[in-house]
N, C-alpha and C. Protein backbone atom coordinates (compact mmCIF):
# COMPACT_ATOMS: atom_id res chain seq x y z
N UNK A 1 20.13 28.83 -26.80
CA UNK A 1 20.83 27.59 -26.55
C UNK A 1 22.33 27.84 -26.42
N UNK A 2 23.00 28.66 -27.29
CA UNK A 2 24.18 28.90 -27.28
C UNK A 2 24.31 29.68 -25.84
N UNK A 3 24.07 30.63 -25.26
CA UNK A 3 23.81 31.53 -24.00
C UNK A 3 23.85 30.30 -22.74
N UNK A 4 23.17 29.06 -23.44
CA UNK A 4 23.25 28.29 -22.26
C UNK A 4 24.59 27.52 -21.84
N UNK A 5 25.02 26.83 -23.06
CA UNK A 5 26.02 26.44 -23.14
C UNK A 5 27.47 27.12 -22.95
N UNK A 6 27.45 28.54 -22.78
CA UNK A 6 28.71 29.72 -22.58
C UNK A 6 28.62 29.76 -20.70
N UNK A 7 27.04 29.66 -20.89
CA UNK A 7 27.28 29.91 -19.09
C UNK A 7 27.48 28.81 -18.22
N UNK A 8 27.08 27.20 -19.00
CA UNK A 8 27.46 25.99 -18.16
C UNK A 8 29.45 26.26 -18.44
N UNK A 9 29.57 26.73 -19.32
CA UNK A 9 31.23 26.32 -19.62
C UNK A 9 31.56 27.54 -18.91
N UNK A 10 31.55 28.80 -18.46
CA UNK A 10 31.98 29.77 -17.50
C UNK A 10 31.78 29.39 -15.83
N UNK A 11 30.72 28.66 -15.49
CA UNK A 11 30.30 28.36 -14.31
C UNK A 11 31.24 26.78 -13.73
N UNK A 12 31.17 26.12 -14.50
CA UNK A 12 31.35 24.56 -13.96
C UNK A 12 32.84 25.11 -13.28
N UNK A 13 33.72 25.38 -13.91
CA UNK A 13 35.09 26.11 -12.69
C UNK A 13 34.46 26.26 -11.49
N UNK A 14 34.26 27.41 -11.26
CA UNK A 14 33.62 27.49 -10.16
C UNK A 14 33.12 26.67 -9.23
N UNK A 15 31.91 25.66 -9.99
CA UNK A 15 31.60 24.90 -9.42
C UNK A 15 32.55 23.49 -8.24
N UNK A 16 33.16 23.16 -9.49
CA UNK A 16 34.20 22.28 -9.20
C UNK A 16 34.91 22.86 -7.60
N UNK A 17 35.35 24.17 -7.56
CA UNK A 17 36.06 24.69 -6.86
C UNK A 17 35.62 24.36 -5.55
N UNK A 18 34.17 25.23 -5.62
CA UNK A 18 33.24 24.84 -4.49
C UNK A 18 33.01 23.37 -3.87
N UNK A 19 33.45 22.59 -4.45
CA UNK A 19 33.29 21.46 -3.75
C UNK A 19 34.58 20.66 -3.30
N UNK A 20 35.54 21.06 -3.59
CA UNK A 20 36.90 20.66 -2.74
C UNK A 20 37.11 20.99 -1.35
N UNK A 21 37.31 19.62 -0.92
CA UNK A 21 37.55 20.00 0.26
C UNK A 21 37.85 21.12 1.33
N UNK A 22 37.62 21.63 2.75
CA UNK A 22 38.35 22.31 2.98
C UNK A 22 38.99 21.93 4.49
N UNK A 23 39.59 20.95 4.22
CA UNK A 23 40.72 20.48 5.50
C UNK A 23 41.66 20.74 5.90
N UNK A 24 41.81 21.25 7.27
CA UNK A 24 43.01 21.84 7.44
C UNK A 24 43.56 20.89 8.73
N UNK A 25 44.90 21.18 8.72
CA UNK A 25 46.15 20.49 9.74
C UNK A 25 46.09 21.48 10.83
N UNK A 26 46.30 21.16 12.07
CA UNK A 26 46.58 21.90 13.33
C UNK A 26 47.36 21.05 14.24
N UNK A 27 48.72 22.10 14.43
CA UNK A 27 49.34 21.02 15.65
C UNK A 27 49.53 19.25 15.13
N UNK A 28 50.37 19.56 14.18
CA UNK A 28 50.81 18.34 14.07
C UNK A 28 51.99 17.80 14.59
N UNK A 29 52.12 16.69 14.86
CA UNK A 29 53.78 16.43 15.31
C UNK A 29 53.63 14.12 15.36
N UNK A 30 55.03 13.92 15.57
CA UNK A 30 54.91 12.50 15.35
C UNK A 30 55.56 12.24 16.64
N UNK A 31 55.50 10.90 17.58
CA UNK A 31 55.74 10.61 18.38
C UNK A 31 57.05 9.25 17.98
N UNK A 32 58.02 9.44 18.31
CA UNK A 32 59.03 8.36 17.75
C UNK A 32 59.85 7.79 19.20
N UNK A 33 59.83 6.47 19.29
CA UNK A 33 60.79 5.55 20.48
C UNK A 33 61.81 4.89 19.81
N UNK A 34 62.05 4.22 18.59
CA UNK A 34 62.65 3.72 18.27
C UNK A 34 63.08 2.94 16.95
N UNK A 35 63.42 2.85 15.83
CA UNK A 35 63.53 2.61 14.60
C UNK A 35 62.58 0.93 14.32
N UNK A 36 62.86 0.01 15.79
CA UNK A 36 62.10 -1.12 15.87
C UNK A 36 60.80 -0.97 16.55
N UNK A 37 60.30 0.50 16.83
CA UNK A 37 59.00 0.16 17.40
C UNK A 37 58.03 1.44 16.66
N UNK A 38 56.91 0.87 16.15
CA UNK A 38 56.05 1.72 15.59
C UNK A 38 56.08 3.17 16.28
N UNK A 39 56.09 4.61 15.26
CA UNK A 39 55.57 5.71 15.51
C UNK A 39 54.58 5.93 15.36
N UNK A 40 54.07 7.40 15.96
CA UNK A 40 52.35 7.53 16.03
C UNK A 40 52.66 8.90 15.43
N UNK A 41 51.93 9.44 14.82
CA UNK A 41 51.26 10.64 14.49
C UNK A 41 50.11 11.31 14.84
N UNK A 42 49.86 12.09 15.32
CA UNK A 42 48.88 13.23 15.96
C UNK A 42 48.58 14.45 14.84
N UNK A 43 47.84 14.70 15.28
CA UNK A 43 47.24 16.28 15.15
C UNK A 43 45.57 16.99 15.53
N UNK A 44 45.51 17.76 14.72
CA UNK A 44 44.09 18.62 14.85
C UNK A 44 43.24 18.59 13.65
N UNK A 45 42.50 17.87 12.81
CA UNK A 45 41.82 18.20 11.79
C UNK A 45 40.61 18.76 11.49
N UNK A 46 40.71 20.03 11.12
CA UNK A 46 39.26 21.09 11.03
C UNK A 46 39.33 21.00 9.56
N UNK A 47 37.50 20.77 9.72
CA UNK A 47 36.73 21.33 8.52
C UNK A 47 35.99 22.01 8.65
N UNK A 48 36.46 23.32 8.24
CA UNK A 48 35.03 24.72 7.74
C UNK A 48 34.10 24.03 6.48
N UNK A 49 34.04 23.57 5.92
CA UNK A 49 33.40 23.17 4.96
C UNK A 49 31.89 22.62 5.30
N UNK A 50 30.86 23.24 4.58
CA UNK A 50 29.91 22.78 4.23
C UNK A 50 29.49 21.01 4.20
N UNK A 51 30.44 20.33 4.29
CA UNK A 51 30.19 18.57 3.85
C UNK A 51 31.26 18.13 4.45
N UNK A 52 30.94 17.08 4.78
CA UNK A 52 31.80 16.13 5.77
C UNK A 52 33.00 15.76 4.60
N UNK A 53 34.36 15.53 5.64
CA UNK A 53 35.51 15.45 4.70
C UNK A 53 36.15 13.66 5.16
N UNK A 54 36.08 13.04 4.41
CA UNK A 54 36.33 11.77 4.91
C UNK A 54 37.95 11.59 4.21
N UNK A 55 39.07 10.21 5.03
CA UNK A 55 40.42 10.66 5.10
C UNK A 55 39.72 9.09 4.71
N UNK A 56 40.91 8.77 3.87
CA UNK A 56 40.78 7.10 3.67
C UNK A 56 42.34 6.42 3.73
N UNK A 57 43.57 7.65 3.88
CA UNK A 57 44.51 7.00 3.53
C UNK A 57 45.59 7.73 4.12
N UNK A 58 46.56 7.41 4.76
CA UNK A 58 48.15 8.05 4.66
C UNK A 58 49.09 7.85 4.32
N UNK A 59 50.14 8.53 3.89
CA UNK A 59 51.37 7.90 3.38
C UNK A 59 53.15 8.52 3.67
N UNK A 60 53.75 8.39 3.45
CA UNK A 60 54.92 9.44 4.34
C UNK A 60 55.74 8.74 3.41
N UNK A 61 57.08 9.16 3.19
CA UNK A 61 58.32 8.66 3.01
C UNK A 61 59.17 8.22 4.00
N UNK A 62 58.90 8.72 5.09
CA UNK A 62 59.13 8.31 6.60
C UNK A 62 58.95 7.15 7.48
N UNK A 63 58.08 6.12 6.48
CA UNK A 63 57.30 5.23 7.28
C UNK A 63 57.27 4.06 6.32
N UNK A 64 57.50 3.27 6.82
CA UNK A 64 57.22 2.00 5.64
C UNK A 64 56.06 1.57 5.04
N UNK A 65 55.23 1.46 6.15
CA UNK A 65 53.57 1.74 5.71
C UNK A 65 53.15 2.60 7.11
N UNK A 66 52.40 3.63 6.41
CA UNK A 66 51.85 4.63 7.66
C UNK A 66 49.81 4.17 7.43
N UNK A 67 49.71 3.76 8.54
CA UNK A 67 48.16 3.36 8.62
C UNK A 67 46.82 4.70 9.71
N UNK A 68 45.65 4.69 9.08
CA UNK A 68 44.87 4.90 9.86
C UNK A 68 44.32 4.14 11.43
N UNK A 69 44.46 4.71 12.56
CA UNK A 69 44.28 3.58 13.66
C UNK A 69 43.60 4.32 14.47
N UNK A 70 43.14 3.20 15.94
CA UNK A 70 42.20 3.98 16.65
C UNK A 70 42.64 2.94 18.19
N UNK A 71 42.78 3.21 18.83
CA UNK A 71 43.47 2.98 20.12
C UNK A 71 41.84 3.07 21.07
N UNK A 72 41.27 1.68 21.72
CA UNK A 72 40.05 2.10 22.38
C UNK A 72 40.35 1.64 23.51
N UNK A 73 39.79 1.44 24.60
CA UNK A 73 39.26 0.76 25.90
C UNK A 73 38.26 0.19 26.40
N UNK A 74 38.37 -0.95 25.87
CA UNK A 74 36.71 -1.52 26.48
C UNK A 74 36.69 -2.37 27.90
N UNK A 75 36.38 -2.15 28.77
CA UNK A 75 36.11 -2.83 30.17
C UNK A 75 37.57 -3.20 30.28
N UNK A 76 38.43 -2.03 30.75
CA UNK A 76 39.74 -1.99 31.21
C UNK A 76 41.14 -2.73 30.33
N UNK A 77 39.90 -3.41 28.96
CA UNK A 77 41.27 -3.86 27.99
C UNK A 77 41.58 -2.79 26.43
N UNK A 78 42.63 -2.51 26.92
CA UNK A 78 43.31 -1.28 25.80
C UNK A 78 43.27 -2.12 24.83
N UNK A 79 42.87 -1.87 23.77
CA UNK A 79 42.94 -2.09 21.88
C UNK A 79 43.33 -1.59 21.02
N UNK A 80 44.44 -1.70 20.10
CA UNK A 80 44.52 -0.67 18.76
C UNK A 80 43.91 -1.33 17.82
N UNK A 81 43.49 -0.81 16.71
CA UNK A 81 43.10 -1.24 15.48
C UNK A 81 43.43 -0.21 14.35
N UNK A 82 43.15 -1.05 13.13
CA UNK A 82 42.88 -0.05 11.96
C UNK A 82 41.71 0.25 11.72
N UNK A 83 41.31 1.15 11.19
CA UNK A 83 40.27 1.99 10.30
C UNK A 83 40.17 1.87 9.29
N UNK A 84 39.25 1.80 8.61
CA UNK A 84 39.31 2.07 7.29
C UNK A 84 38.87 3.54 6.51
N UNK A 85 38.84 4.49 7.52
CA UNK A 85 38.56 5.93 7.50
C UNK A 85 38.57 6.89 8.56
N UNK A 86 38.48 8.05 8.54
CA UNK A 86 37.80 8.69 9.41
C UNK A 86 37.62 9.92 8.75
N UNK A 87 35.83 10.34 9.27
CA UNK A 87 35.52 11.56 8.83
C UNK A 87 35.26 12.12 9.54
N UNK A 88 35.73 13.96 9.04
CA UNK A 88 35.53 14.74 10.08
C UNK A 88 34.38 15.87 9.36
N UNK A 89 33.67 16.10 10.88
CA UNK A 89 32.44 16.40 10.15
C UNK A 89 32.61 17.55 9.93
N UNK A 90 30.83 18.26 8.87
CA UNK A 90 31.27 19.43 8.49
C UNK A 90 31.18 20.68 9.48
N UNK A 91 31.87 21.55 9.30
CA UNK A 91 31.63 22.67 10.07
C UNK A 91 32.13 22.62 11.82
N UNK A 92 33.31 21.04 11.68
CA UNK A 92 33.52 20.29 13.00
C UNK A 92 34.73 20.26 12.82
N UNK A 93 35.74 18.81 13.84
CA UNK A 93 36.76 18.74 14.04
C UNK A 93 36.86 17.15 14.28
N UNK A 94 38.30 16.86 13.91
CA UNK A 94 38.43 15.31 15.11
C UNK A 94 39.76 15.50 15.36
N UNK A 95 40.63 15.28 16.93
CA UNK A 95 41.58 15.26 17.08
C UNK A 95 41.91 13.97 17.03
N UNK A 96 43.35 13.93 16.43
CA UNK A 96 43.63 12.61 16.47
C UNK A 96 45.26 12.60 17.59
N UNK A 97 45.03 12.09 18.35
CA UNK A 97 45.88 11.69 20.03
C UNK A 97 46.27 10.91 20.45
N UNK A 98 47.23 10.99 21.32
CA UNK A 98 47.32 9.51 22.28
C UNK A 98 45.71 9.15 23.06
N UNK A 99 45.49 7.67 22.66
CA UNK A 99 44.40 7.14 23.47
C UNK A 99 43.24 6.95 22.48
N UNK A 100 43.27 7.75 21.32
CA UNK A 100 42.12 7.74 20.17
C UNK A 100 42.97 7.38 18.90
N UNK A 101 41.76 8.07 17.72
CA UNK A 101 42.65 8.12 16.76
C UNK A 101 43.98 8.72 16.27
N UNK A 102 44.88 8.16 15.32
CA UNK A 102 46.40 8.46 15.23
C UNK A 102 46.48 7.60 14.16
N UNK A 103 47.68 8.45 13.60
CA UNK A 103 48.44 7.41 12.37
C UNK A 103 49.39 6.96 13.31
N UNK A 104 49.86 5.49 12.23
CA UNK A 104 50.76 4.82 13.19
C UNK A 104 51.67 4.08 11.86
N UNK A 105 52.76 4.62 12.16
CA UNK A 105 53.94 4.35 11.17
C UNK A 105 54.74 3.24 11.74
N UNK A 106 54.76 2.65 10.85
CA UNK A 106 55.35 1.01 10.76
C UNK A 106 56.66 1.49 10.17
N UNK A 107 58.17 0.59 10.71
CA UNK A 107 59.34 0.99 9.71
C UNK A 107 59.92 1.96 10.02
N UNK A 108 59.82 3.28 10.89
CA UNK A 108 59.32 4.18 11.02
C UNK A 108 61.24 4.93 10.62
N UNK A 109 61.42 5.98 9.32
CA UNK A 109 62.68 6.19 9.12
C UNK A 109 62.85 7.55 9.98
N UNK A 110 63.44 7.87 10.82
CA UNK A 110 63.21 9.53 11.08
C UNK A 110 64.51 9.57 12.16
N UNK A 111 64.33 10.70 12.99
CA UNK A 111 65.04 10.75 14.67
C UNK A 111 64.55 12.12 14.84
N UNK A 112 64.53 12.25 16.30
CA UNK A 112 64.35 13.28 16.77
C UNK A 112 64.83 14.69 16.14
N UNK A 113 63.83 15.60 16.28
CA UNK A 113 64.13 17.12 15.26
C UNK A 113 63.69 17.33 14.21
N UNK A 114 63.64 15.56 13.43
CA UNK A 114 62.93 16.01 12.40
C UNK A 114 61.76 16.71 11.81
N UNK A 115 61.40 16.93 10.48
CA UNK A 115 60.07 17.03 10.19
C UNK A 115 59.58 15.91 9.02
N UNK A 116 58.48 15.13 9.28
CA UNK A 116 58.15 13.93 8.80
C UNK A 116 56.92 14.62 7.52
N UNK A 117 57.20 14.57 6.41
CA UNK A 117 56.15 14.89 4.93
C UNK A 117 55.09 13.83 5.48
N UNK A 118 53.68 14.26 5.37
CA UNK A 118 52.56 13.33 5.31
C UNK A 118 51.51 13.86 4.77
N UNK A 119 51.23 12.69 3.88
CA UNK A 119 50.16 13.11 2.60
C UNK A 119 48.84 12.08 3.11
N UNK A 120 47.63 12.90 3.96
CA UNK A 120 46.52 12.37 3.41
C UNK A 120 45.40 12.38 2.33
N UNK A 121 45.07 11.44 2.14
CA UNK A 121 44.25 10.65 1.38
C UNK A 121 43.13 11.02 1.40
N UNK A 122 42.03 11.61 0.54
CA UNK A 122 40.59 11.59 0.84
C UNK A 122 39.40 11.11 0.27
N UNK A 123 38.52 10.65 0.76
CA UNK A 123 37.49 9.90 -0.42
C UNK A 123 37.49 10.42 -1.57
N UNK A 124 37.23 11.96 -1.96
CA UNK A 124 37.19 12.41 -3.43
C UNK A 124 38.09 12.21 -4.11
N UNK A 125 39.38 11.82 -3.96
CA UNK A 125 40.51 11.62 -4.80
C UNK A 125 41.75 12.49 -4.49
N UNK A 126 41.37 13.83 -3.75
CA UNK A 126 42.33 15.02 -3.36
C UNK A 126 42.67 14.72 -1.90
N UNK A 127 44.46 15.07 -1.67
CA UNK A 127 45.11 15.07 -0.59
C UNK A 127 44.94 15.91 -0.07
N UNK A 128 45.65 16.00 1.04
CA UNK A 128 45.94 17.21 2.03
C UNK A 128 47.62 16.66 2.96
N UNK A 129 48.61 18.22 2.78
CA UNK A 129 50.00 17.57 3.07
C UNK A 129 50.04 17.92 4.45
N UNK A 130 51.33 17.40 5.25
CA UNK A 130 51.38 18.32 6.05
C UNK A 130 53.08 17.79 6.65
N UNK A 131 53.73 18.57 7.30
CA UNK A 131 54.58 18.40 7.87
C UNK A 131 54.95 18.14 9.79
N UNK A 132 55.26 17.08 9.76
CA UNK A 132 54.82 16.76 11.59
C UNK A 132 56.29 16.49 11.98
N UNK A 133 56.35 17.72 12.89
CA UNK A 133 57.66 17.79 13.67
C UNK A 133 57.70 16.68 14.81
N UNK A 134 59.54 15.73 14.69
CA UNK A 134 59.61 14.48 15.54
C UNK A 134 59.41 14.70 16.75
N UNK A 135 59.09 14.19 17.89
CA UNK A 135 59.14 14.30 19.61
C UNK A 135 59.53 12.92 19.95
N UNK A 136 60.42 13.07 21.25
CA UNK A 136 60.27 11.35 21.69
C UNK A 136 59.63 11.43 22.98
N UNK A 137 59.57 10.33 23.28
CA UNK A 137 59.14 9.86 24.37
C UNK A 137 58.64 10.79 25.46
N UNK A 138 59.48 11.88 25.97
CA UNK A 138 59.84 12.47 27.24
C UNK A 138 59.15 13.48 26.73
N UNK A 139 58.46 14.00 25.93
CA UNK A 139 58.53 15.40 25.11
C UNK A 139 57.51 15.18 23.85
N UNK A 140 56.78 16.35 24.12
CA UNK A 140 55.70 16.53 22.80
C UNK A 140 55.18 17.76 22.83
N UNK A 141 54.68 18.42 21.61
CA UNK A 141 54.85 20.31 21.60
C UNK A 141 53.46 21.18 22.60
C-alpha cells in the first residue's frame, strides 16, 4: 500500500505535465488604421498535441477590450461577429486572417512599429503569450 501511494505521488507531476497544452504562435502581427477605429490581430495557431486546444479569451494592454471574432460571407453580405471560442484541433492548425477568424481590439492603444503583449485564454485555465508586431494599412509581414 505504501509502494502505491510513493508511486501515485512520484507520477501525478508528470502526469499533470502531459496534459498541458501544447499551443504555439506563428506569424503574428496586428493590423492598426487608427486610434478611433478597431484593430485586428492575426496569426498562425498550431497544436502538436494529442487533444484539441480550445482559446476562450484575449486580452492585451494595448486594447481596451480585445475580443474573439470571425468575419463571414453569406450570399455576398460580409459579417463580423464574436465567438465565444475557437478550437484548434489536435495534431492541426487554425489561421486566424483577414476574412476569417481574428482578434479585434477595441480602444486600440499602439502606432506603427510597435509590438502589442497578447495573452490568450484557454479552456483549462492556462494562457499562451505572444507578441504581435504593429502594420498599417499599406503593409503586413
Amino acid at each position: 500500500m505504501r509502494f502505491l501511494l510513493v508511486a501515485c505521488l512520484v507520477l501525478l507531476p508528470v502526469a499533470a505535465r502531459a496534459a498541458t497544452p501544447e499551443l504555439t504562435v506563428e506569424k503574428p502581427w496586428m493590423r492598426y488604421l487608427l486610434p478611433s477605429i478597431p484593430a485586428a490581430g492575426y496569426m498562425e495557431l498550431q497544436n502538436p498535441g494529442a487533444a484539441d486546444v480550445v482559446i476562450t479569451g484575449a486580452a492585451s494592454p494595448a486594447c481596451g477590450m480585445l475580443m474573439l471574432h470571425k468575419s463571414t460571407d453569406t450570399s455576398g453580405m460580409a459579417m463580423m461577429m464574436d465567438v465565444p471560442s475557437i478550437t484548434v484541433p489536435a495534431h492541426g492548425s487554425v489561421t486566424l486572417a483577414p476574412g476569417g477568424y481574428h482578434l479585434m481590439c477595441m480602444q486600440p492603444a499602439m502606432k506603427l512599429g510597435d509590438n502589442v503583449p497578447v495573452t490568450l485564454s484557454l479552456q483549462d485555465g492556462s494562457t499562451v503569450s505572444a507578441s504581435l508586431p504593429v502594420y498599417g494599412a499599406q503593409s503586413s509581414p
